[in-house]
N, C-alpha and C. Protein backbone atom coordinates (compact mmCIF):
# COMPACT_ATOMS: atom_id res chain seq x y z
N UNK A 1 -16.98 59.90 71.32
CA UNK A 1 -17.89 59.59 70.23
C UNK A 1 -19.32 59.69 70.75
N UNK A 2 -20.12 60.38 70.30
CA UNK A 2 -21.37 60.92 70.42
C UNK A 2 -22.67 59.91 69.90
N UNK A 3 -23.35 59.17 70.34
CA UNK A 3 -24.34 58.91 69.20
C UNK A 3 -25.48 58.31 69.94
N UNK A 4 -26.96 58.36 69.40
CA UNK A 4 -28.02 58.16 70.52
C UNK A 4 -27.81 57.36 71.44
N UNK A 5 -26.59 56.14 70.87
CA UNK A 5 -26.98 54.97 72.53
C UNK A 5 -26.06 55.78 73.45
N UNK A 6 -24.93 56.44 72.93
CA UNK A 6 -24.31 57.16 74.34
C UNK A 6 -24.97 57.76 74.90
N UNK A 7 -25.58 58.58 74.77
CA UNK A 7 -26.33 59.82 75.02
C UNK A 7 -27.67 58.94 75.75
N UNK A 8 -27.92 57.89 75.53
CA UNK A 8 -28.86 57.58 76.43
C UNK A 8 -27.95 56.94 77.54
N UNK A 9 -26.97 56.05 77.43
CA UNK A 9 -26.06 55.21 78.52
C UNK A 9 -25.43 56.92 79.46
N UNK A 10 -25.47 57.65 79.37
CA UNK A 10 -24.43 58.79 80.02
C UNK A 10 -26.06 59.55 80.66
N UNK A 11 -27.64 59.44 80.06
CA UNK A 11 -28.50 59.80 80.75
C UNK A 11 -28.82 59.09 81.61
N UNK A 12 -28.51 57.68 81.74
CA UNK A 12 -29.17 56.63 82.31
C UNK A 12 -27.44 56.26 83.69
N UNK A 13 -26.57 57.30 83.39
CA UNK A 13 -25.34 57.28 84.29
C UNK A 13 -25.08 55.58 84.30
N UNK A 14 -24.82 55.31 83.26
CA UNK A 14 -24.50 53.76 83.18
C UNK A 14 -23.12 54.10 82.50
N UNK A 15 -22.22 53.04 83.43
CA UNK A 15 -20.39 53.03 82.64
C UNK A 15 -20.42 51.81 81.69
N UNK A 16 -19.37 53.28 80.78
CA UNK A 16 -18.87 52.17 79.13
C UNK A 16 -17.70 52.44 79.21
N UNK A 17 -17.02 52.06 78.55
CA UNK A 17 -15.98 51.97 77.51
C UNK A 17 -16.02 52.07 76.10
N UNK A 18 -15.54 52.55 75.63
CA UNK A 18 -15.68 52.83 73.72
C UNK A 18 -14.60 51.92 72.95
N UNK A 19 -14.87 51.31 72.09
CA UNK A 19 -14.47 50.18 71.51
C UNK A 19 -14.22 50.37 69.78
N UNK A 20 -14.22 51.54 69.22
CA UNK A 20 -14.04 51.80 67.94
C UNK A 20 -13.25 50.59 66.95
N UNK A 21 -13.39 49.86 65.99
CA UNK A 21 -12.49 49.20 65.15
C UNK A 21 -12.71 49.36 63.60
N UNK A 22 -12.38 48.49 62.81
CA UNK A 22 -12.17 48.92 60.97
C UNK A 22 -13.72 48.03 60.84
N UNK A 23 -14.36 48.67 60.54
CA UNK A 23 -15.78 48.01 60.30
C UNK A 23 -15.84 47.67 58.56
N UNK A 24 -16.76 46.06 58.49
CA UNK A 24 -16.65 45.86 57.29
C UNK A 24 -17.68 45.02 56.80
N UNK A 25 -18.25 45.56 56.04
CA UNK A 25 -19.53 45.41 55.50
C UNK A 25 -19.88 43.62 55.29
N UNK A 26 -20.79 43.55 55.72
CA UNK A 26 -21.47 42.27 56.28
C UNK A 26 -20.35 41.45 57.14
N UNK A 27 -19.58 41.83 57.50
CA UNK A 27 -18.42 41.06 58.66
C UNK A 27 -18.87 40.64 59.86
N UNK A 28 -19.96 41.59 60.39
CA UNK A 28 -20.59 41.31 61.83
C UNK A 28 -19.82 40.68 62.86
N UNK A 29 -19.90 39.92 63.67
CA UNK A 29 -19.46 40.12 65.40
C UNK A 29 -18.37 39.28 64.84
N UNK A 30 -17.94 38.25 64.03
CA UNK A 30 -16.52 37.88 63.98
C UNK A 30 -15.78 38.72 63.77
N UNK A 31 -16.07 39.66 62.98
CA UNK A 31 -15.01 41.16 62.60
C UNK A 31 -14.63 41.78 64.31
N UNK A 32 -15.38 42.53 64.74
CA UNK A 32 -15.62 43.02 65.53
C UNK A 32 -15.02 42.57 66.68
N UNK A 33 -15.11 41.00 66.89
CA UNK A 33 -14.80 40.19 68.10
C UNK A 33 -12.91 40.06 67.46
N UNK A 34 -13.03 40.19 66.59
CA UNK A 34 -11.28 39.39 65.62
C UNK A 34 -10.73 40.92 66.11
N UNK A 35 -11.52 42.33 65.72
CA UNK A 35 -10.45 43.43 65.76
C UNK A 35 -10.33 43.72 66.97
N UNK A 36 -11.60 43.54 68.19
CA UNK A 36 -11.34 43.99 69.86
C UNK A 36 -11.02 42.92 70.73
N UNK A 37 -10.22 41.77 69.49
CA UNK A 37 -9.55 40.72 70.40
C UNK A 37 -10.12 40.12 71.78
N UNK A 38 -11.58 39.97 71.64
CA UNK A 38 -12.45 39.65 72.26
C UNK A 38 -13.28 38.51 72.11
N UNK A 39 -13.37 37.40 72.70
CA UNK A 39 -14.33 35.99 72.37
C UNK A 39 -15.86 36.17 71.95
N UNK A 40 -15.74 36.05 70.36
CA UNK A 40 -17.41 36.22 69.74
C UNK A 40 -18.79 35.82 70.60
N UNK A 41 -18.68 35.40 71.72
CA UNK A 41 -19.53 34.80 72.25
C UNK A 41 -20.07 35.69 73.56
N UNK A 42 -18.96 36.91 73.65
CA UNK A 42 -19.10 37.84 74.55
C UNK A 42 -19.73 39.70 73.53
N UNK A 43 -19.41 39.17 72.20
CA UNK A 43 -20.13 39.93 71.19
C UNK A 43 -21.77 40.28 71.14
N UNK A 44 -22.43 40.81 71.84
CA UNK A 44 -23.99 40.60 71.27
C UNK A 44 -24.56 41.49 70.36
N UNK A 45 -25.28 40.59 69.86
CA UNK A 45 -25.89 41.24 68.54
C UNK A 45 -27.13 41.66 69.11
N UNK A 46 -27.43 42.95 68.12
CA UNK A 46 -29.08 43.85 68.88
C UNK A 46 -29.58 43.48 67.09
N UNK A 47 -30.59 42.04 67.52
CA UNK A 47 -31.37 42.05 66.33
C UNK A 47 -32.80 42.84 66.11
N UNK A 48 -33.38 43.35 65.57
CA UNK A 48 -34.82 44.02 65.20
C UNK A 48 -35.87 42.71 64.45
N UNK A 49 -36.52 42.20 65.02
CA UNK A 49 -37.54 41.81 64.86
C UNK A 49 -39.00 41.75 64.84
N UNK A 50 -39.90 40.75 64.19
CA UNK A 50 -41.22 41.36 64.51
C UNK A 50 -41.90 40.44 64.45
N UNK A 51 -43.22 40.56 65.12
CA UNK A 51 -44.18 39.08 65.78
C UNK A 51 -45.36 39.10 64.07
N UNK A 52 -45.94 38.69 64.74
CA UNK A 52 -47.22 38.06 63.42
C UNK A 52 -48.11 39.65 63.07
N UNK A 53 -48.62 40.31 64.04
CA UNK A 53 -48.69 41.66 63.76
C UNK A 53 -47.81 43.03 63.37
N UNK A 54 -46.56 42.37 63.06
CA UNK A 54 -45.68 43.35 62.57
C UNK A 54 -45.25 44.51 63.46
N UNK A 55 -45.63 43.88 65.24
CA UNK A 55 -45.00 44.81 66.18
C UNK A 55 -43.19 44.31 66.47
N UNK A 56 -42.31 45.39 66.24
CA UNK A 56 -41.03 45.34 66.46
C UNK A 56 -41.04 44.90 67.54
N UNK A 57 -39.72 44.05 67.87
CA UNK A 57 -39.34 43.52 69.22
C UNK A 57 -37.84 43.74 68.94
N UNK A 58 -36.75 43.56 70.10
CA UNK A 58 -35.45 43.56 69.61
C UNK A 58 -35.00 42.21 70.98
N UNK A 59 -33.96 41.66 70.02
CA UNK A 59 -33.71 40.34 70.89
C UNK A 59 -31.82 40.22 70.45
N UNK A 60 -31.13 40.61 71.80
CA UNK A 60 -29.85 40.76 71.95
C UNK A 60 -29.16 38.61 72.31
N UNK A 61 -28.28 38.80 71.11
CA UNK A 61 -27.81 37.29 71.07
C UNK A 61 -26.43 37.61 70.98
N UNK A 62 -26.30 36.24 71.72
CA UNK A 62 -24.58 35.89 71.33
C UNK A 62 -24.09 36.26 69.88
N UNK A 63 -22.77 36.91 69.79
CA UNK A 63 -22.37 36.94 68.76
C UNK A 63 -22.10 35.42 67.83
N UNK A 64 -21.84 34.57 68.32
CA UNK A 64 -21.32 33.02 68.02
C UNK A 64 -22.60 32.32 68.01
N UNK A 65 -23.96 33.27 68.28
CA UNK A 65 -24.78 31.90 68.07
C UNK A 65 -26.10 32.80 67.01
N UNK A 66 -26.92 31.88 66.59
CA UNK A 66 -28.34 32.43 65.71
C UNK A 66 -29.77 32.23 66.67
N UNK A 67 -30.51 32.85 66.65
CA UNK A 67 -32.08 32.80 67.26
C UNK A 67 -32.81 32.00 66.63
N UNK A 68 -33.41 30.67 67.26
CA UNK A 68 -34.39 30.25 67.21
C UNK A 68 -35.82 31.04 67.13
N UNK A 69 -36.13 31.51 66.05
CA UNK A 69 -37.43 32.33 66.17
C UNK A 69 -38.24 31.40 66.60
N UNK A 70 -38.38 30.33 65.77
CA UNK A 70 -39.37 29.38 66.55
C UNK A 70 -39.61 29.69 68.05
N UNK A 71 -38.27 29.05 68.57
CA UNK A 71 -38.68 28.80 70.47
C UNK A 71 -38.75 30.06 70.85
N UNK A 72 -38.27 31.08 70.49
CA UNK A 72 -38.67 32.73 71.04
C UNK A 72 -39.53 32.59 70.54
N UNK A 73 -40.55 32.76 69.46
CA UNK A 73 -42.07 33.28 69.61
C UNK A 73 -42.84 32.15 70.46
N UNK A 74 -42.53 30.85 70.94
CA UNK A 74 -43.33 30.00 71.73
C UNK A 74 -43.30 30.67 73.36
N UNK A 75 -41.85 31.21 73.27
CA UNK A 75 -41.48 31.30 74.67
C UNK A 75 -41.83 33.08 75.39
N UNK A 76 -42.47 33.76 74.04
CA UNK A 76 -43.08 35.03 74.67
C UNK A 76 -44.46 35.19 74.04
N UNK A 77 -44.97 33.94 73.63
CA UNK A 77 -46.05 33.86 73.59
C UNK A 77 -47.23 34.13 72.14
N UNK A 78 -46.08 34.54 71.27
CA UNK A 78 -46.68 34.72 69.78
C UNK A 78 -46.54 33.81 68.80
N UNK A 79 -47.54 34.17 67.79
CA UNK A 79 -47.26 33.25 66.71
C UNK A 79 -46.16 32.50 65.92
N UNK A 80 -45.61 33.71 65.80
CA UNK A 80 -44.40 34.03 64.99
C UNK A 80 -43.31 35.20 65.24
N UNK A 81 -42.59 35.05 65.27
CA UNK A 81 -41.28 36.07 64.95
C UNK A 81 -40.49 35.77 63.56
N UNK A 82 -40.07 36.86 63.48
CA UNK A 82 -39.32 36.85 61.96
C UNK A 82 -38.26 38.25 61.52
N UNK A 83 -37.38 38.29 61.49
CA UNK A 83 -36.36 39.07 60.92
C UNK A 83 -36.97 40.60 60.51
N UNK A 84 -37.28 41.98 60.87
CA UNK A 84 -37.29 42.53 60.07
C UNK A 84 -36.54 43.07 58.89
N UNK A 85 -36.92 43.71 57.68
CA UNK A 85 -36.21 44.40 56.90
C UNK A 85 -35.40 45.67 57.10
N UNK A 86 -34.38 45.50 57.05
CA UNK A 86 -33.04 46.47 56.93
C UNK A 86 -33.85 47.52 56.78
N UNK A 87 -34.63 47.92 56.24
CA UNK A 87 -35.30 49.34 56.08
C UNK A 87 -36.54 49.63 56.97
N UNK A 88 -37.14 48.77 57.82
CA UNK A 88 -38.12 48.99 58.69
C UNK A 88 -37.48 48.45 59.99
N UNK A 89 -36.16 47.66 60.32
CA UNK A 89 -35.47 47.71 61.43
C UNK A 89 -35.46 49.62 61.42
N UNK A 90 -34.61 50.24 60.59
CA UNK A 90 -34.01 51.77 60.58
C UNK A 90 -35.00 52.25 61.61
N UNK A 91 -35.94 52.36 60.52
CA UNK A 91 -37.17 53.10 60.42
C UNK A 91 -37.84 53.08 62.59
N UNK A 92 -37.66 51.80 62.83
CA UNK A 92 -37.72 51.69 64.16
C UNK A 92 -37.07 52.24 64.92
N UNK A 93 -35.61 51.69 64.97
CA UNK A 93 -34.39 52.28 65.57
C UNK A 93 -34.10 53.72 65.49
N UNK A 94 -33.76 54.18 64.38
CA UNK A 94 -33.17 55.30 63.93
C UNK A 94 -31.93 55.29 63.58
N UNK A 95 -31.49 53.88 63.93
CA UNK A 95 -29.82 53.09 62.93
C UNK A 95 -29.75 53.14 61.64
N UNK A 96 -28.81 52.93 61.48
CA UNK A 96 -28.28 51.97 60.25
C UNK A 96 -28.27 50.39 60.74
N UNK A 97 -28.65 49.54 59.71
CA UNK A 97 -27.89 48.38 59.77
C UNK A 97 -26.57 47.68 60.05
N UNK A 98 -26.26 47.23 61.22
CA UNK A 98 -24.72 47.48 61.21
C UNK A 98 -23.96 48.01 62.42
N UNK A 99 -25.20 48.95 62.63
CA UNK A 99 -24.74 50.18 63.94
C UNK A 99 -25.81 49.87 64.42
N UNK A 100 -26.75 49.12 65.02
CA UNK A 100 -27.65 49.22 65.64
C UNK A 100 -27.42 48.87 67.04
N UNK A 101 -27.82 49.60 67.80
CA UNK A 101 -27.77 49.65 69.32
C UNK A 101 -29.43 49.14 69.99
N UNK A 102 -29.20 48.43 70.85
CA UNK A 102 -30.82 48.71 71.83
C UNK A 102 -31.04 49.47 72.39
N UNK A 103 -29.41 51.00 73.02
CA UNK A 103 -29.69 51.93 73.39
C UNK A 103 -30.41 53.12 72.68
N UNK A 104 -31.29 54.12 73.03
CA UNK A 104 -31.59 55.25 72.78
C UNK A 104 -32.34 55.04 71.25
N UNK A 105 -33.32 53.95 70.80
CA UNK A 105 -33.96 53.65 69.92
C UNK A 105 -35.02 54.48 69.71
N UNK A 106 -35.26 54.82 68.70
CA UNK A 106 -36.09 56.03 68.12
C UNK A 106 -37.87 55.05 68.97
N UNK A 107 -38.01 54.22 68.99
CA UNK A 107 -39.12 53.90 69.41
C UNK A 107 -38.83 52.52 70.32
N UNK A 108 -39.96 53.13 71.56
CA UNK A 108 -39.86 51.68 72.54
C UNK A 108 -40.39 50.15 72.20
N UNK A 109 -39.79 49.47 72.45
CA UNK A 109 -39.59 48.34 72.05
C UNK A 109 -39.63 47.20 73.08
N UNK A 110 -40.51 46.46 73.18
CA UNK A 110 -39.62 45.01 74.20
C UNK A 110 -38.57 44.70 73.66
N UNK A 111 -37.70 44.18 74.79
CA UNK A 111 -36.41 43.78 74.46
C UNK A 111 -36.33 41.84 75.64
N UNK A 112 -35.94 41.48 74.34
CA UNK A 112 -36.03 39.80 75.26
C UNK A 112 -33.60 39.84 74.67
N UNK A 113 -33.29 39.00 75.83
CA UNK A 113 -31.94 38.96 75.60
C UNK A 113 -31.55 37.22 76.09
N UNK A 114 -30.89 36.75 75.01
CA UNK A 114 -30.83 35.40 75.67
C UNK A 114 -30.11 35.17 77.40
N UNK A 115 -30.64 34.47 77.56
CA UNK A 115 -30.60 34.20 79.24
C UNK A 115 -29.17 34.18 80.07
N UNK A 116 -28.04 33.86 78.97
CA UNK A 116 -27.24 33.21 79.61
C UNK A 116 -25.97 34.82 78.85
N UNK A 117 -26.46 35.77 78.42
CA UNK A 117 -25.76 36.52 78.52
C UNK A 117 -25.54 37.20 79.83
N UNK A 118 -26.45 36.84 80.76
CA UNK A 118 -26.44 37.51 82.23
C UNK A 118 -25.13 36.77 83.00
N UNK A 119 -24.62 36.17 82.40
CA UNK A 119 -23.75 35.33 83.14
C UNK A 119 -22.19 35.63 83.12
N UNK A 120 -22.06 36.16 81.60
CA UNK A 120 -20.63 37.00 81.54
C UNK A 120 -20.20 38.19 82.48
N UNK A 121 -18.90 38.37 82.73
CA UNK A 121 -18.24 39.43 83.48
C UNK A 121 -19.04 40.70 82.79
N UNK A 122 -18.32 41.00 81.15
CA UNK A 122 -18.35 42.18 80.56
C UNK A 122 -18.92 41.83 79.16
N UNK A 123 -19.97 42.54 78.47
CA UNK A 123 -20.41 42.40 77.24
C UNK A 123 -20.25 43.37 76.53
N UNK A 124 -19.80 43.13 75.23
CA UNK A 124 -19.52 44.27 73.87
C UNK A 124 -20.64 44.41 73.11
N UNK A 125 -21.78 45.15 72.90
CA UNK A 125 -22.58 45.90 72.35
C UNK A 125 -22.50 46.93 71.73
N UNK A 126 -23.47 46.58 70.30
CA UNK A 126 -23.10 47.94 69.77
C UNK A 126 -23.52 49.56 70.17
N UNK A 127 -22.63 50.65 69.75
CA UNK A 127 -23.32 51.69 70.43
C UNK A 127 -23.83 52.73 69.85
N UNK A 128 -24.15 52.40 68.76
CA UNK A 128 -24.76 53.16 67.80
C UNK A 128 -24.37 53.47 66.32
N UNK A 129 -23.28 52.92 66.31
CA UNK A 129 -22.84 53.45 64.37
C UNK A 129 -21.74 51.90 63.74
N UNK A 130 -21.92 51.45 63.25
CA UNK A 130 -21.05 51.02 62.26
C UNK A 130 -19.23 51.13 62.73
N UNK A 131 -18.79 49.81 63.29
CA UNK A 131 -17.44 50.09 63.82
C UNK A 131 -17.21 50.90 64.91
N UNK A 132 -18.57 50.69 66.01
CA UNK A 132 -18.38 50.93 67.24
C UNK A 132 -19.01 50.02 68.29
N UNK A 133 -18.41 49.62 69.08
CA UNK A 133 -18.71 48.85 69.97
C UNK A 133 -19.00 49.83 71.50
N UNK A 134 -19.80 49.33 72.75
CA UNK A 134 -19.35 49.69 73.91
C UNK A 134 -19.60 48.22 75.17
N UNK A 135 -18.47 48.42 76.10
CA UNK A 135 -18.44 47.40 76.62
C UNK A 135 -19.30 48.05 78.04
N UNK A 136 -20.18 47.07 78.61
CA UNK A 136 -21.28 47.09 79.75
C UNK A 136 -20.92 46.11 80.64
N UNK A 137 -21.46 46.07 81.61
CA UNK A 137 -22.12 44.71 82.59
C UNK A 137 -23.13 44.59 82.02
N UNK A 138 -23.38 42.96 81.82
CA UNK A 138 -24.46 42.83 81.12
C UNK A 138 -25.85 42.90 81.64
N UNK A 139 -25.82 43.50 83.56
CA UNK A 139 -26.94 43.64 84.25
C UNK A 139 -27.39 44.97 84.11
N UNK A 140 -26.91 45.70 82.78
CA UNK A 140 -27.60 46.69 82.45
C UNK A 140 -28.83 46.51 81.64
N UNK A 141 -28.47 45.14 80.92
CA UNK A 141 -29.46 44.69 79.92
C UNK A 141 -30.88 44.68 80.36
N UNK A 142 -30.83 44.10 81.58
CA UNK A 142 -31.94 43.72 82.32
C UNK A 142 -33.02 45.11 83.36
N UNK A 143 -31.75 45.64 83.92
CA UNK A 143 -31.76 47.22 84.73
C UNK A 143 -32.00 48.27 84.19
N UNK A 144 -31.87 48.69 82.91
CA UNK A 144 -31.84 50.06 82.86
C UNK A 144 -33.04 49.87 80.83
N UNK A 145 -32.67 48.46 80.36
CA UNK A 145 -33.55 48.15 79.39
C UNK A 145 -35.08 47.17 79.48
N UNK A 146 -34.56 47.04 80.44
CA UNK A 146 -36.37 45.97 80.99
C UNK A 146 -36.29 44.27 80.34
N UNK A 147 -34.98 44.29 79.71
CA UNK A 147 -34.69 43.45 79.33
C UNK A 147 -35.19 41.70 79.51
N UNK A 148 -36.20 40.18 78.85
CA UNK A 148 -36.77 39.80 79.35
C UNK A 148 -36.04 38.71 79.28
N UNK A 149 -35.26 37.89 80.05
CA UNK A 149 -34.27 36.45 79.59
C UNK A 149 -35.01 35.50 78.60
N UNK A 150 -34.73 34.94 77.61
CA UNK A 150 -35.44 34.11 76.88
C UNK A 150 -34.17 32.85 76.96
N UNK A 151 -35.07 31.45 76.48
CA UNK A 151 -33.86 30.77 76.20
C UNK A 151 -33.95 30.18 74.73
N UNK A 152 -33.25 30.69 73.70
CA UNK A 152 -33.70 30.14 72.25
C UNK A 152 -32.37 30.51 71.20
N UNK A 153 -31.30 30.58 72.17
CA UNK A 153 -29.88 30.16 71.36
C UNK A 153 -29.80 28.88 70.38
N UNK A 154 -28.90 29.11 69.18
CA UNK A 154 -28.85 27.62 68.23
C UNK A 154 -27.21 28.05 67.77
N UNK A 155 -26.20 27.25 68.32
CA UNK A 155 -24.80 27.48 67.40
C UNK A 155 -24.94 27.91 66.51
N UNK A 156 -24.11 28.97 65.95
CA UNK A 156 -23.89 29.70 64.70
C UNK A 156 -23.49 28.41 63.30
């Protein structure tokens, strides 16, 4: 399966695994974690966000948990953070909603990843489309994406 985050993970000679399952519209990482029989908490989500000037950021979370925008914008130093729109996430990425990867993003981006994903064996990320997953070490996050530890997890 072909798609910009491979094509950047296979430029960047970083090993995956391909994780294909029945993708289903707004299901997100419980789907995903339920079909690759995998603990949601080893799921991360590649959210698209944006500070008080409307510069994109992307911030990779536990599947099982939600972002404190609050303590992330205290803890990298901005006003605010806030969710972008499904149509100006794209517009950034070059995703879909759904399929969004932090690999091979149409535009560079800081990337902050909660802290304690560095701590798992193996992480499932998406890899570019809708009902695809790829599994990493999660010291790629940091190595090959510049990735910045934040700490601003909140239980799902």
């Amino acid at each position: 399966m072909e798609t910009q985050a491979t094509k950047f993970l296979k430029q960047n000679k970083i090993a995956f695994d391909n994780h294909p399952y029945a993708y289903e519209h707004r299901g997100g990482t419980k789907v995903s974690a339920r079909e690759l029989g995998v603990p949601e908490h080893e799921v991360i989500k590649t959210l698209i966000m944006q500070n008080e000037n409307k510069e994109p950021l992307v911030v990779l979370m536990h599947g099982d948990c939600q972002v404190s925008t609050k303590e992330l914008a205290r803890q990298i130093g901005v006003k605010k953070v806030e969710p972008c729109t499904p149509e100006t996430a794209s517009r950034h990425t070059g995703y879909l909603v759904g399929g969004t990867s932090p690999f091979g993003t149409k535009r560079k981006m800081p990337v902050y990843m909660e802290k304690s994903i560095a701590d798992l064996p193996r992480i499932y990320i998406n890899g570019g489309r809708r009902g695809y997953l790829v599994s990493i070490a999660p010291n790629v996050l940091i190595d090959v994406l510049g990735a910045t530890p934040v700490e601003c997890a909140l239980p799902d």
